[in-house]
Protein backbone atom coordinates (compact mmCIF):
# COMPACT_ATOMS: atom_id res chain seq x y z
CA UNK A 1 63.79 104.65 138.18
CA UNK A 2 61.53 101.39 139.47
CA UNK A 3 60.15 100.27 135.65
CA UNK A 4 56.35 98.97 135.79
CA UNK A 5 55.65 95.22 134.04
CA UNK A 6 53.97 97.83 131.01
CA UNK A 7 57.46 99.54 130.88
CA UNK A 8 59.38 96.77 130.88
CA UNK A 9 57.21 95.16 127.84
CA UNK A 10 57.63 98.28 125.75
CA UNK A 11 61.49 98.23 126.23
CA UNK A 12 61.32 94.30 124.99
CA UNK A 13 59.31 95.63 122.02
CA UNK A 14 61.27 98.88 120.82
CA UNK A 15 64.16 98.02 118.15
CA UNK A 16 67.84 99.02 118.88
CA UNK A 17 70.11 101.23 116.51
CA UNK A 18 71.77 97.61 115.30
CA UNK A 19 68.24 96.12 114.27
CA UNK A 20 66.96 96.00 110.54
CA UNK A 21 64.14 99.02 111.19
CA UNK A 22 65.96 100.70 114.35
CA UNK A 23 62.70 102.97 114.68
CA UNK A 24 59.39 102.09 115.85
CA UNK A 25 56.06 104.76 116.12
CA UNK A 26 54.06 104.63 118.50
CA UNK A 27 50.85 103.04 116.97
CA UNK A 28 53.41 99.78 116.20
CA UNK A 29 54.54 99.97 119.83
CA UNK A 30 50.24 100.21 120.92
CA UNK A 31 49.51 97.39 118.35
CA UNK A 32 52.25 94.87 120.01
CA UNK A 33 51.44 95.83 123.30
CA UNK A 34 47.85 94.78 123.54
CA UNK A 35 48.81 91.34 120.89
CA UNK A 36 50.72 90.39 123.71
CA UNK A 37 47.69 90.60 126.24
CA UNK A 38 49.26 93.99 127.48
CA UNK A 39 46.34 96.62 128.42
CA UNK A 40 46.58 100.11 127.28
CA UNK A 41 43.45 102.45 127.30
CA UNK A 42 44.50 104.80 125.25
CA UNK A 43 47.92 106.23 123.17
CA UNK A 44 48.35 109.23 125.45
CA UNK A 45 49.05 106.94 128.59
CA UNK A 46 51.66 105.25 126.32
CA UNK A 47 53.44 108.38 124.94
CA UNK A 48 53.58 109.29 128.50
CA UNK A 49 55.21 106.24 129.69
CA UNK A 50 57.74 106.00 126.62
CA UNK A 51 58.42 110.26 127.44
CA UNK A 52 59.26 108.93 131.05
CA UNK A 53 61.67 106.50 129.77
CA UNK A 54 63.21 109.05 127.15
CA UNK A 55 63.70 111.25 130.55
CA UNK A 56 65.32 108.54 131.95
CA UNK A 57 67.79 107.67 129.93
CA UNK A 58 66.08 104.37 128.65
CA UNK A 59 64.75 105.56 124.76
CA UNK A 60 65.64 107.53 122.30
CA UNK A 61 62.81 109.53 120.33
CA UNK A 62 63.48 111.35 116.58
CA UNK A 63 60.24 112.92 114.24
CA UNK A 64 59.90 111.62 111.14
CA UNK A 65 57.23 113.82 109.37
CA UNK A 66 54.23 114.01 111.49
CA UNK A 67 55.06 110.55 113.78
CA UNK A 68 57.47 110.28 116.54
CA UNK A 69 60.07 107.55 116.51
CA UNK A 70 60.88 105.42 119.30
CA UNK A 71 64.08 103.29 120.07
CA UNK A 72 65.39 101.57 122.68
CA UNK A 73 68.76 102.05 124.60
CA UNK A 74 71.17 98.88 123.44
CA UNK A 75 72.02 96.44 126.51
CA UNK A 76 72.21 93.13 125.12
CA UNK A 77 72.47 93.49 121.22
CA UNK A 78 70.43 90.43 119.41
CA UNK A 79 70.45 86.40 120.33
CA UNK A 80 74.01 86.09 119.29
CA UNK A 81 75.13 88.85 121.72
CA UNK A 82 73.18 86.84 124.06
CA UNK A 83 73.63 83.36 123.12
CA UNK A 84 77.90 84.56 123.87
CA UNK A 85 76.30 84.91 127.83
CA UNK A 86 74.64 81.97 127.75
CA UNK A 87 75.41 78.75 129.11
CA UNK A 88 74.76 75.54 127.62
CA UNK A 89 72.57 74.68 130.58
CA UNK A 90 70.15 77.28 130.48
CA UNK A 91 70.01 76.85 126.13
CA UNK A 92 68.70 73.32 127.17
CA UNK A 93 66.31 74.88 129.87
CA UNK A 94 64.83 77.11 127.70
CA UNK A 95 64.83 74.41 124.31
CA UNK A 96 62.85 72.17 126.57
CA UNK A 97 60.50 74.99 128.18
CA UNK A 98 59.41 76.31 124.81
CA UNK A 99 58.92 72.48 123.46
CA UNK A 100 56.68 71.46 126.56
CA UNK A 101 54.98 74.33 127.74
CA UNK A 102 55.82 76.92 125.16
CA UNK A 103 52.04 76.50 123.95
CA UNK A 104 51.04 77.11 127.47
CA UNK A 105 52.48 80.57 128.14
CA UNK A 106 50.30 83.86 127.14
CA UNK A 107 51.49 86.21 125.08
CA UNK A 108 52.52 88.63 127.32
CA UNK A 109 55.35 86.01 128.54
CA UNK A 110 56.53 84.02 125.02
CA UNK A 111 56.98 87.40 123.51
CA UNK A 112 59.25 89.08 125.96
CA UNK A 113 61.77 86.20 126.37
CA UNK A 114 61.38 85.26 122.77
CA UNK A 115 64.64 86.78 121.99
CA UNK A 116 66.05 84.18 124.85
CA UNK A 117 64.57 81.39 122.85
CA UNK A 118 66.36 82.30 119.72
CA UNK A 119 69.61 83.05 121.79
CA UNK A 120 68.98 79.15 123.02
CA UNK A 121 68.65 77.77 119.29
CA UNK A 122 72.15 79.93 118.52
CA UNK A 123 73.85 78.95 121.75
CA UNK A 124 73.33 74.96 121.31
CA UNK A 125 73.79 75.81 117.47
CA UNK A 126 77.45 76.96 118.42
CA UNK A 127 80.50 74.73 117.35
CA UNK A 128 81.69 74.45 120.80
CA UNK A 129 82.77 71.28 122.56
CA UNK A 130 80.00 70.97 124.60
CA UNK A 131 76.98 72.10 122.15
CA UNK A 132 76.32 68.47 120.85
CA UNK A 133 75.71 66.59 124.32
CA UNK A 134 73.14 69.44 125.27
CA UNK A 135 71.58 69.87 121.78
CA UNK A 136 70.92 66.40 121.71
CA UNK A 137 69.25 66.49 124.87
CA UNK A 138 66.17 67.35 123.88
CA UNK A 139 65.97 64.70 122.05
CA UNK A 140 66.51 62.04 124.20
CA UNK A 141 63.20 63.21 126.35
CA UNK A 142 59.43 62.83 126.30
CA UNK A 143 56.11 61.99 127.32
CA UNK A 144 53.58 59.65 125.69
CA UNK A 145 49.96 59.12 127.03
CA UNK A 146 49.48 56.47 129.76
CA UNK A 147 46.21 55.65 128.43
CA UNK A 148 45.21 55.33 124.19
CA UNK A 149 45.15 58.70 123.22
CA UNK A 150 41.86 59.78 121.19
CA UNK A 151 42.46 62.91 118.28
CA UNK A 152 42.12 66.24 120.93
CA UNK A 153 39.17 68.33 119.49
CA UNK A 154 40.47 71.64 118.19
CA UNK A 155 40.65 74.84 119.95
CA UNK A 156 40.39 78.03 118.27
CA UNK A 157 43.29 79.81 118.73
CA UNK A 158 41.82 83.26 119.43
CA UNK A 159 39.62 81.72 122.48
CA UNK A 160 42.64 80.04 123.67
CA UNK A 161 44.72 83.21 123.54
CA UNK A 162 42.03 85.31 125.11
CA UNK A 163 41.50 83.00 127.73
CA UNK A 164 45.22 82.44 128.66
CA UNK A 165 45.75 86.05 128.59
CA UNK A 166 42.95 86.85 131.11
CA UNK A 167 43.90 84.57 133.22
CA UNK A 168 47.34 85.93 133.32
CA UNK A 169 46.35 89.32 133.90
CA UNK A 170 42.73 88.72 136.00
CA UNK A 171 40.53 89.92 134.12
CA UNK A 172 36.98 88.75 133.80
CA UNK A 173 35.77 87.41 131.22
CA UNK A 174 32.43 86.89 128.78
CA UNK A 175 31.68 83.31 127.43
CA UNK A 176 29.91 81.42 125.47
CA UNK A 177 30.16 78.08 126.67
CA UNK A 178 28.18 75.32 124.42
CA UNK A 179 27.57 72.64 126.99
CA UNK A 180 27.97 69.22 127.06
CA UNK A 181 25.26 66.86 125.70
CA UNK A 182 23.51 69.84 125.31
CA UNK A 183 22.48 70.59 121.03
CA UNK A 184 22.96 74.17 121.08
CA UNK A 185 23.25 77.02 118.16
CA UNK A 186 25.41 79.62 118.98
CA UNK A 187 23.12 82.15 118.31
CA UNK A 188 21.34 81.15 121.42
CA UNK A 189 24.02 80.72 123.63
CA UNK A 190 24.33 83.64 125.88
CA UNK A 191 27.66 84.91 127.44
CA UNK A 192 28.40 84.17 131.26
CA UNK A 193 30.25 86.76 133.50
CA UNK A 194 33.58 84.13 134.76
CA UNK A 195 36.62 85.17 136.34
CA UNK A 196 39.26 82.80 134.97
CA UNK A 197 41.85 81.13 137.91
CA UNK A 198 43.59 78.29 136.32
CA UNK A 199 44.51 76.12 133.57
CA UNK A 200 44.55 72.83 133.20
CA UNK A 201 45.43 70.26 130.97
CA UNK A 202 43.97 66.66 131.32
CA UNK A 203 43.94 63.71 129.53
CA UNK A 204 44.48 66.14 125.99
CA UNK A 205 41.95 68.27 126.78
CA UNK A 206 42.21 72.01 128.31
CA UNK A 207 40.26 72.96 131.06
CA UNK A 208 39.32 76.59 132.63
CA UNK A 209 38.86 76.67 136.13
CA UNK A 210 36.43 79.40 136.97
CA UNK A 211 34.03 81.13 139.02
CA UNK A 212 31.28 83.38 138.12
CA UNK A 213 30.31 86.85 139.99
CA UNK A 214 26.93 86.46 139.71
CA UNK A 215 26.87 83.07 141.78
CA UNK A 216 28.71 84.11 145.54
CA UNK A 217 28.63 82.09 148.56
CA UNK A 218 24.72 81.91 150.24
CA UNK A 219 25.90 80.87 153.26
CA UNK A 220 21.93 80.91 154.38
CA UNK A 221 21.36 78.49 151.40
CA UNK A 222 23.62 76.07 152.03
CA UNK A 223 26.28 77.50 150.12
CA UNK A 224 29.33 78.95 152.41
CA UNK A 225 31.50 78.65 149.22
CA UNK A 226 32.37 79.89 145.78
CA UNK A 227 30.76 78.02 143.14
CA UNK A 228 33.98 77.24 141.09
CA UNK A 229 33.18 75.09 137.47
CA UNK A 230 35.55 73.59 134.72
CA UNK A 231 35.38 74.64 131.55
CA UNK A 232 36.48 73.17 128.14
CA UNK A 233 38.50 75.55 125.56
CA UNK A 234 37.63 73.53 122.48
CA UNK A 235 33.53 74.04 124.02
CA UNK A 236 33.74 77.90 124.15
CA UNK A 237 31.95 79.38 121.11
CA UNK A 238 32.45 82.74 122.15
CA UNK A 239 35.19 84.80 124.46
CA UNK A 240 35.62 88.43 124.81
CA UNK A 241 37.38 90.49 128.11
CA UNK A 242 34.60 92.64 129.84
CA UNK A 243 36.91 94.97 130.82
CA UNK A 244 36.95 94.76 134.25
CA UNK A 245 39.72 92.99 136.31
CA UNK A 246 39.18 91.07 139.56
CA UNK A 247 41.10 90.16 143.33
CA UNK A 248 42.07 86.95 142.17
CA UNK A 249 40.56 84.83 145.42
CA UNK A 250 43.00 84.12 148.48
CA UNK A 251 40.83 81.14 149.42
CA UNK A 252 41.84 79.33 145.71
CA UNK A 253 44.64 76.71 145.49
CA UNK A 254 44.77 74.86 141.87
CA UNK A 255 46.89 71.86 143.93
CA UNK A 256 43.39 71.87 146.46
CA UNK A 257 41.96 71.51 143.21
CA UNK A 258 43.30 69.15 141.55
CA UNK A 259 44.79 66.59 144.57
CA UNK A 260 41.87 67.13 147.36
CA UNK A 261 38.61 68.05 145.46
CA UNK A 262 39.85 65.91 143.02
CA UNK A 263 38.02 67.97 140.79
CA UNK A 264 39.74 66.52 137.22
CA UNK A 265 38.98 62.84 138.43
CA UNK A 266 35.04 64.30 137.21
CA UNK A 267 32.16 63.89 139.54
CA UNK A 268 34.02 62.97 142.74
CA UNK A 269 31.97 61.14 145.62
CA UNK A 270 32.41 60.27 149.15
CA UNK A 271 35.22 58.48 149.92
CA UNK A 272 34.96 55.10 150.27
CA UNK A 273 37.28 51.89 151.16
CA UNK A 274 37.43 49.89 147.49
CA UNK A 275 38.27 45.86 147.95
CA UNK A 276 39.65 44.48 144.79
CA UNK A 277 40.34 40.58 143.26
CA UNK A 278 43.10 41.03 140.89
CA UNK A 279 44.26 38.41 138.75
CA UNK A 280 48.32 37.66 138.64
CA UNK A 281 49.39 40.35 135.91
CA UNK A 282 47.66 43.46 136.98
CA UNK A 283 48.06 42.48 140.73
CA UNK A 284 52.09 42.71 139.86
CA UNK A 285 51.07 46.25 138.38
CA UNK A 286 49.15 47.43 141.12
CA UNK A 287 51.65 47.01 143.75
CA UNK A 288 54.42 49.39 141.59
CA UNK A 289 51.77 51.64 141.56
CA UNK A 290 48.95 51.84 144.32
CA UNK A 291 45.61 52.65 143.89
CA UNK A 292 45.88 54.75 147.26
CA UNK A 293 48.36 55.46 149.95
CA UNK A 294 47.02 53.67 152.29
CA UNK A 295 46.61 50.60 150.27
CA UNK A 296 47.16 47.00 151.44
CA UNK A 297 46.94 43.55 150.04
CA UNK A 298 46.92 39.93 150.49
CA UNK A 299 47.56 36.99 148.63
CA UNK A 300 43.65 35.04 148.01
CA UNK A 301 43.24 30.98 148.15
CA UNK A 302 42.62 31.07 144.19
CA UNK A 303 45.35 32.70 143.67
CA UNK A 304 44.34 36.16 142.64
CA UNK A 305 45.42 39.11 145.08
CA UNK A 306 43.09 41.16 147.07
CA UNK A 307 43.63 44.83 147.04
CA UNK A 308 42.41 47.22 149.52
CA UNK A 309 42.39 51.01 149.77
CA UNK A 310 40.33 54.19 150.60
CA UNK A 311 39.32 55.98 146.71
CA UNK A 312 37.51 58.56 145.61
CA UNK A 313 34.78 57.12 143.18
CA UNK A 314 34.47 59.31 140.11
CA UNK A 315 33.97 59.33 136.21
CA UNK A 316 37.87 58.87 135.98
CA UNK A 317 38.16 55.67 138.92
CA UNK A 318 35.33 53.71 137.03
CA UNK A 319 36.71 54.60 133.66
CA UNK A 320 40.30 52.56 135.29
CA UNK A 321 38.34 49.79 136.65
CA UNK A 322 37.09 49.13 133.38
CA UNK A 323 40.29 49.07 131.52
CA UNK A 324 41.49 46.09 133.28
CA UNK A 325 38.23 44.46 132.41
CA UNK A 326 38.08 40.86 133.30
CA UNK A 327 41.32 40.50 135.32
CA UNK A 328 39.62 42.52 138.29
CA UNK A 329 36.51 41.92 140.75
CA UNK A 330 35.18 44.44 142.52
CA UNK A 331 34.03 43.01 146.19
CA UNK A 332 33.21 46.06 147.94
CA UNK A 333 31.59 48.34 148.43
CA UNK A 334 28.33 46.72 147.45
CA UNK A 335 26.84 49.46 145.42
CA UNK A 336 29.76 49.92 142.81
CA UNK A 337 30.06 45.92 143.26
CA UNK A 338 25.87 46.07 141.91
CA UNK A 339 27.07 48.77 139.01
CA UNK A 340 29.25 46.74 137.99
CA UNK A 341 27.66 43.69 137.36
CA UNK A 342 24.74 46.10 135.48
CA UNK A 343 27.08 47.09 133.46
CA UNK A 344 28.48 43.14 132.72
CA UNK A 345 25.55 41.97 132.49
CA UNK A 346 24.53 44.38 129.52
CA UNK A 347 27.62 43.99 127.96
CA UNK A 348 27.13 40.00 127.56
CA UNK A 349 23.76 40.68 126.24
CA UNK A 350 25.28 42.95 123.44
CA UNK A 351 27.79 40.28 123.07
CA UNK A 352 26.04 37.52 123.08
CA UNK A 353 26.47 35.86 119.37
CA UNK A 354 23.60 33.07 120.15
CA UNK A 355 21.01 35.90 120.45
């Protein structure tokens, strides 16, 4: 027998004959199904499934008054049984993959290899010879913020959930989406047909890239493409599935996204070629760590360096130009050059103590 991904989650969820309750009905088995994103219309189609995989040697059923028990086959009995097949390798891979992205992972995927986590935590928890070098490991590794890091606005856990599980599955979605700058109750927010593609974390915040049914490409109005938007969790007021799945588009690549379109950069422009005065320190910076791949510089008669390269200009370049504040000139191109000096100019005025 070929098992389907909803077979395979109900064997991860029935109990074995060495487990505490070593019998689970069927309305349990429904319940953790669709917690962990799982979609199951109705309890016939799942006491069909589980009576294929009593036929086929996978579960064993018993009555207990009016319910039917249901219990898995043993393979692998428990995380110590598993932790024993385990190498310390993989206990490290999976420590570190439920510390990074363990947040990041739908249900449907953190509660099937669950028991593999635990297994980890028992393996590395082992008095074996090599158990301290690789449970220390995980330790010794992390990631801090290259920029200060403001407090990330909460995210309701059921909207995250929802959305992460949709997006797993493709299925569309209905949300309420309080927009930016925008003063908005949520009473008069109304819910927006999206089919969710991607997720994205930037700068602390998480994004949902999306596209919406109701808006196709109108090729004979200019628009050959999808319209595809971002979407902040912690801004959705409202999430619920429709329903209905989607064909996930061919035509969508999240790298595109994020490397070409440059769509997390916010409010990309035409490119442009960006000429730069940096002073001594951040000139020493900027040549670890271009500005562009094509970038080239040259030493200047006042000493600074002069840095030139062909950028994007977005929300996210200007917001980097700024941090460096006085220890970089922009010379070209004009316009941002102009901006600029708008910008300086209104700063000294706010500045300016003999006002």
């Amino acid at each position: 027998m070929t098992t389907s991904s909803l077979d395979e989650a109900i064997l991860r969820i029935l109990p074995t004959d060495r487990d505490l309750e070593p019998w689970m009905s069927t309305s349990r088995v429904l319940q953790l199904l669709k917690d962990r994103g799982h979609r199951v219309d109705y309890p016939r189609l799942l006491r069909r499934r589980l009576s294929t995989l009593e036929r086929d040697l996978f579960v064993l059923s018993t009555v207990s008054g009016r319910n039917t028990l249901w219990q898995r086959k043993p393979w692998l009995q428990g995380a110590s049984q598993v932790a024993n097949l385990m190498s310390a390798s993989e206990a490290v891979a999976f420590h570190a993959l439920r510390r990074f992205v363990g947040d990041k992972l739908p249900a449907a995927v953190t509660g099937d290899i669950e028991p593999l986590f635990k297994a980890a935590d028992t393996r590395l928890s082992q008095d074996r010879e090599d158990s301290r070098l690789y449970r220390a490991w995980v330790n010794k590794i992390d990631s801090v913020a290259a920029t200060y890091a403001l407090t990330r606005p909460p995210v309701n856990p059921e909207v995250f959930q929802t959305v992460m599980t949709a997006t797993f599955f493709e299925r569309e979605l209905l949300v309420g989406y309080s927009q930016a700058y925008r003063e908005s109750r949520p009473d008069d927010i109304k819910p927006k047909r999206l089919w969710p593609l991607a997720l994205v974390e930037s700068a602390g915040l998480m994004y949902m890239v999306a596209q919406s049914p109701d808006h196709p490409p109108r090729p004979e109005k200019g628009r050959p493409d999808w319209l595809r938007n971002l979407y902040r969790l912690d801004r959705i007021v409202s999430v619920v599935e429709s329903g209905d799945t989607f064909a996930y588009p061919r035509d969508f690549r999240l790298q595109n996204t994020i490397e070409k379109e440059q769509a997390f950069d916010f409010l990309p422009e035409t490119p442009v070629v960006l000429e730069l005065a940096v002073e001594l320190a951040e000139a020493k910076r900027l040549k670890e760590r271009g500005m562009s791949d094509d970038q080239q510089f040259e030493k200047l008669p006042d000493g600074r360096t002069k840095f030139i390269g062909t950028v994007v200009p977005s929300v996210k370049l200007r917001w980097w130009l700024r941090s460096l504040g006085a220890a970089v000139e922009i010379l070209a191109p004009s316009s941002l050059r102009a901006e600029f000096a708008r910008d300086a100019a209104a700063l000294a005025r706010r500045y300016d103590t003999a006002a």
